[in-house]
C-alpha atoms as a PDB file:
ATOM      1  CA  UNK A   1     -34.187-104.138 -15.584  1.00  0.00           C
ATOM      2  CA  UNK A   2     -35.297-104.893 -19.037  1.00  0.00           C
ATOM      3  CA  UNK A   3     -35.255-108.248 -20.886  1.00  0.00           C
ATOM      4  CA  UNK A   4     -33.243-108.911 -23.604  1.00  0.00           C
ATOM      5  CA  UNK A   5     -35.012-109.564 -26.965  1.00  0.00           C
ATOM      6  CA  UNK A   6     -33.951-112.951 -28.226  1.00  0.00           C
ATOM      7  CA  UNK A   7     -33.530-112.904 -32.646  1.00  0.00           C
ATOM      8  CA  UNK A   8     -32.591-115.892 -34.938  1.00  0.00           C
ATOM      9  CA  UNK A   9     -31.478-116.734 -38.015  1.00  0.00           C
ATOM     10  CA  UNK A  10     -31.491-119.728 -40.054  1.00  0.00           C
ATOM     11  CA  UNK A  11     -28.313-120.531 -41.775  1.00  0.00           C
ATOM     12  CA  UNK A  12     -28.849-122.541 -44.852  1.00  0.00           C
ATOM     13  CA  UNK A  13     -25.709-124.570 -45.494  1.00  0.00           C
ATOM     14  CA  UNK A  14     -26.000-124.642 -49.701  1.00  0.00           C
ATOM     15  CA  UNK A  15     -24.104-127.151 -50.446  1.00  0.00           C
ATOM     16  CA  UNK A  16     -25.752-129.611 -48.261  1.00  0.00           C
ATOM     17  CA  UNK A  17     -29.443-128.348 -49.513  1.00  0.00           C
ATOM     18  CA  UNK A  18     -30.959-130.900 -51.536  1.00  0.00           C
ATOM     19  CA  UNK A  19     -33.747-128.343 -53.000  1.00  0.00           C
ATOM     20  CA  UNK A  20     -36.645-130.133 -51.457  1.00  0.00           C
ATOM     21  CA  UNK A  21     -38.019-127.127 -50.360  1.00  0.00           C
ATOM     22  CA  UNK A  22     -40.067-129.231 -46.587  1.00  0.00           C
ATOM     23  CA  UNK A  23     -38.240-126.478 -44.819  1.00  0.00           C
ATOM     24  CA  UNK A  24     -39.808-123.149 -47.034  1.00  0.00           C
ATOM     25  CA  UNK A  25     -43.300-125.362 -46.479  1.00  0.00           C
ATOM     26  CA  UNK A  26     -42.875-125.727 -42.522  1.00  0.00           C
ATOM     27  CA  UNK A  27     -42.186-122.815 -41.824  1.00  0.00           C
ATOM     28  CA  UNK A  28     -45.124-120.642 -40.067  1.00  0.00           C
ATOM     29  CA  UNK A  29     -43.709-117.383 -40.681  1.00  0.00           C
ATOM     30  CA  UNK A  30     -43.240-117.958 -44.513  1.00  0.00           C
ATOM     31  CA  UNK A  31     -38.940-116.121 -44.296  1.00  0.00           C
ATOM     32  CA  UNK A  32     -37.373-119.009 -46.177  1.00  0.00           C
ATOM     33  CA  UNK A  33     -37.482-118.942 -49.808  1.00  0.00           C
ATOM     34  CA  UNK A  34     -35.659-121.304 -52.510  1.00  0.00           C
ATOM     35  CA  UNK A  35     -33.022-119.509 -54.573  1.00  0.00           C
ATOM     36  CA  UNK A  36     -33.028-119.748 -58.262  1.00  0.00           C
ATOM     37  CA  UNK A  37     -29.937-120.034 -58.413  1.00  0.00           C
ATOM     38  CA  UNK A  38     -28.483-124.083 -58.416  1.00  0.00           C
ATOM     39  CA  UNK A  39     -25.897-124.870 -55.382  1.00  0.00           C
ATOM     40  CA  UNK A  40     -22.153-126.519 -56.188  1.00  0.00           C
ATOM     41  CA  UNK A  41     -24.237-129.881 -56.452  1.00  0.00           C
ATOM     42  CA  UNK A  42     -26.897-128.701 -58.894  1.00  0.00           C
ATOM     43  CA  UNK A  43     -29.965-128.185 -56.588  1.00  0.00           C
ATOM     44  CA  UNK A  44     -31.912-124.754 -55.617  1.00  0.00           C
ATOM     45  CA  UNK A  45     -31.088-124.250 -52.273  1.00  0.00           C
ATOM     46  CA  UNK A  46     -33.355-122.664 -49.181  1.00  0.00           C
ATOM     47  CA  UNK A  47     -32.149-118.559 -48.212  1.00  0.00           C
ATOM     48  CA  UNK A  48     -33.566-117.012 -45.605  1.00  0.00           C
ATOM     49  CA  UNK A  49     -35.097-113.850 -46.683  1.00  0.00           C
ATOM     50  CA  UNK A  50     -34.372-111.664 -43.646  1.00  0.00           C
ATOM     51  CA  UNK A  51     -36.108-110.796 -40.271  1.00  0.00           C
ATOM     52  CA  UNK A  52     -39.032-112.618 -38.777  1.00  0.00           C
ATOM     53  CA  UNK A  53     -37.494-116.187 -37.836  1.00  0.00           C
ATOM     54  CA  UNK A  54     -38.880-116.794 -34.415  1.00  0.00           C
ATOM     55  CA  UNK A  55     -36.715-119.928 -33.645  1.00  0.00           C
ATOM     56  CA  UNK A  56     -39.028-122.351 -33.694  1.00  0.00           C
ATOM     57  CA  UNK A  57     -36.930-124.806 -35.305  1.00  0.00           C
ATOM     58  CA  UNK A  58     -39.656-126.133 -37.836  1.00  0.00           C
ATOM     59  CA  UNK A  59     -37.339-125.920 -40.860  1.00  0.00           C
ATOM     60  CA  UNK A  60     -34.074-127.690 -38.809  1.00  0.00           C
ATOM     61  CA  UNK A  61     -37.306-131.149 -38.184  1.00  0.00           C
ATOM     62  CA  UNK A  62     -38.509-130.821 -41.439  1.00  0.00           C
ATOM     63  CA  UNK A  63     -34.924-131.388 -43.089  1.00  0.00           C
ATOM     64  CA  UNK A  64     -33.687-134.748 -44.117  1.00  0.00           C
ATOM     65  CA  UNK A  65     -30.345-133.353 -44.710  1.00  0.00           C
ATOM     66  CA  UNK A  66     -28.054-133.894 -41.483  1.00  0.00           C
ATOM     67  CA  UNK A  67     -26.131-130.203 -41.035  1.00  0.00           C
ATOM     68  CA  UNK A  68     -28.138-128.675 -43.804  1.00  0.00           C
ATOM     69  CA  UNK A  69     -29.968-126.501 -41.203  1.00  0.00           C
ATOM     70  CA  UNK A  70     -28.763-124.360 -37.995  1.00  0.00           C
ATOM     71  CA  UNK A  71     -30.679-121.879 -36.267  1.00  0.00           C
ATOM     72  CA  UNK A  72     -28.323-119.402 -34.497  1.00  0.00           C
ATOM     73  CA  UNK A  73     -29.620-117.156 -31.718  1.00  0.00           C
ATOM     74  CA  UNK A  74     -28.454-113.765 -31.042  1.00  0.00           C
ATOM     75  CA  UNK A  75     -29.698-111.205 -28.149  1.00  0.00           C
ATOM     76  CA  UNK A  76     -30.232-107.532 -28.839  1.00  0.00           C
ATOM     77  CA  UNK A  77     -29.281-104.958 -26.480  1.00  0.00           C
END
């Protein structure tokens, strides 16, 4: 029987991102990144920039903006 490996994602909501960037600084494995390009209010927003989220959830604390953050968990076969 083997386990399961466990990956996640961070999924940036852009239009609630205020472009304060505490979740690119909190996270240990350095896979956010702030977009150049300005969200519908006029802010950079956070993008994940691909594999390596462990699921830690340091970005979702470090956000002041309610629903701005979700980490979603998937399992690999």
């Amino acid at each position: 029987m083997t386990e399961k490996k466990k990956k996640f994602s961070p999924v940036i909501a852009a239009d609630e991102c205020k472009g304060c960037g505490r979740c690119v600084k909190a996270c240990p494995k350095r896979v956010l990144l702030m977009d150049h390009r300005l969200n519908a209010m006029g802010y950079p927003n956070a993008i994940y920039g691909g594999d390596g989220c462990v699921g830690c959830g340091s970005c979702f604390y470090s956000c002041p903006e309610p629903g701005a953050i979700t980490i979603i968990e998937e399992t690999e076969d």
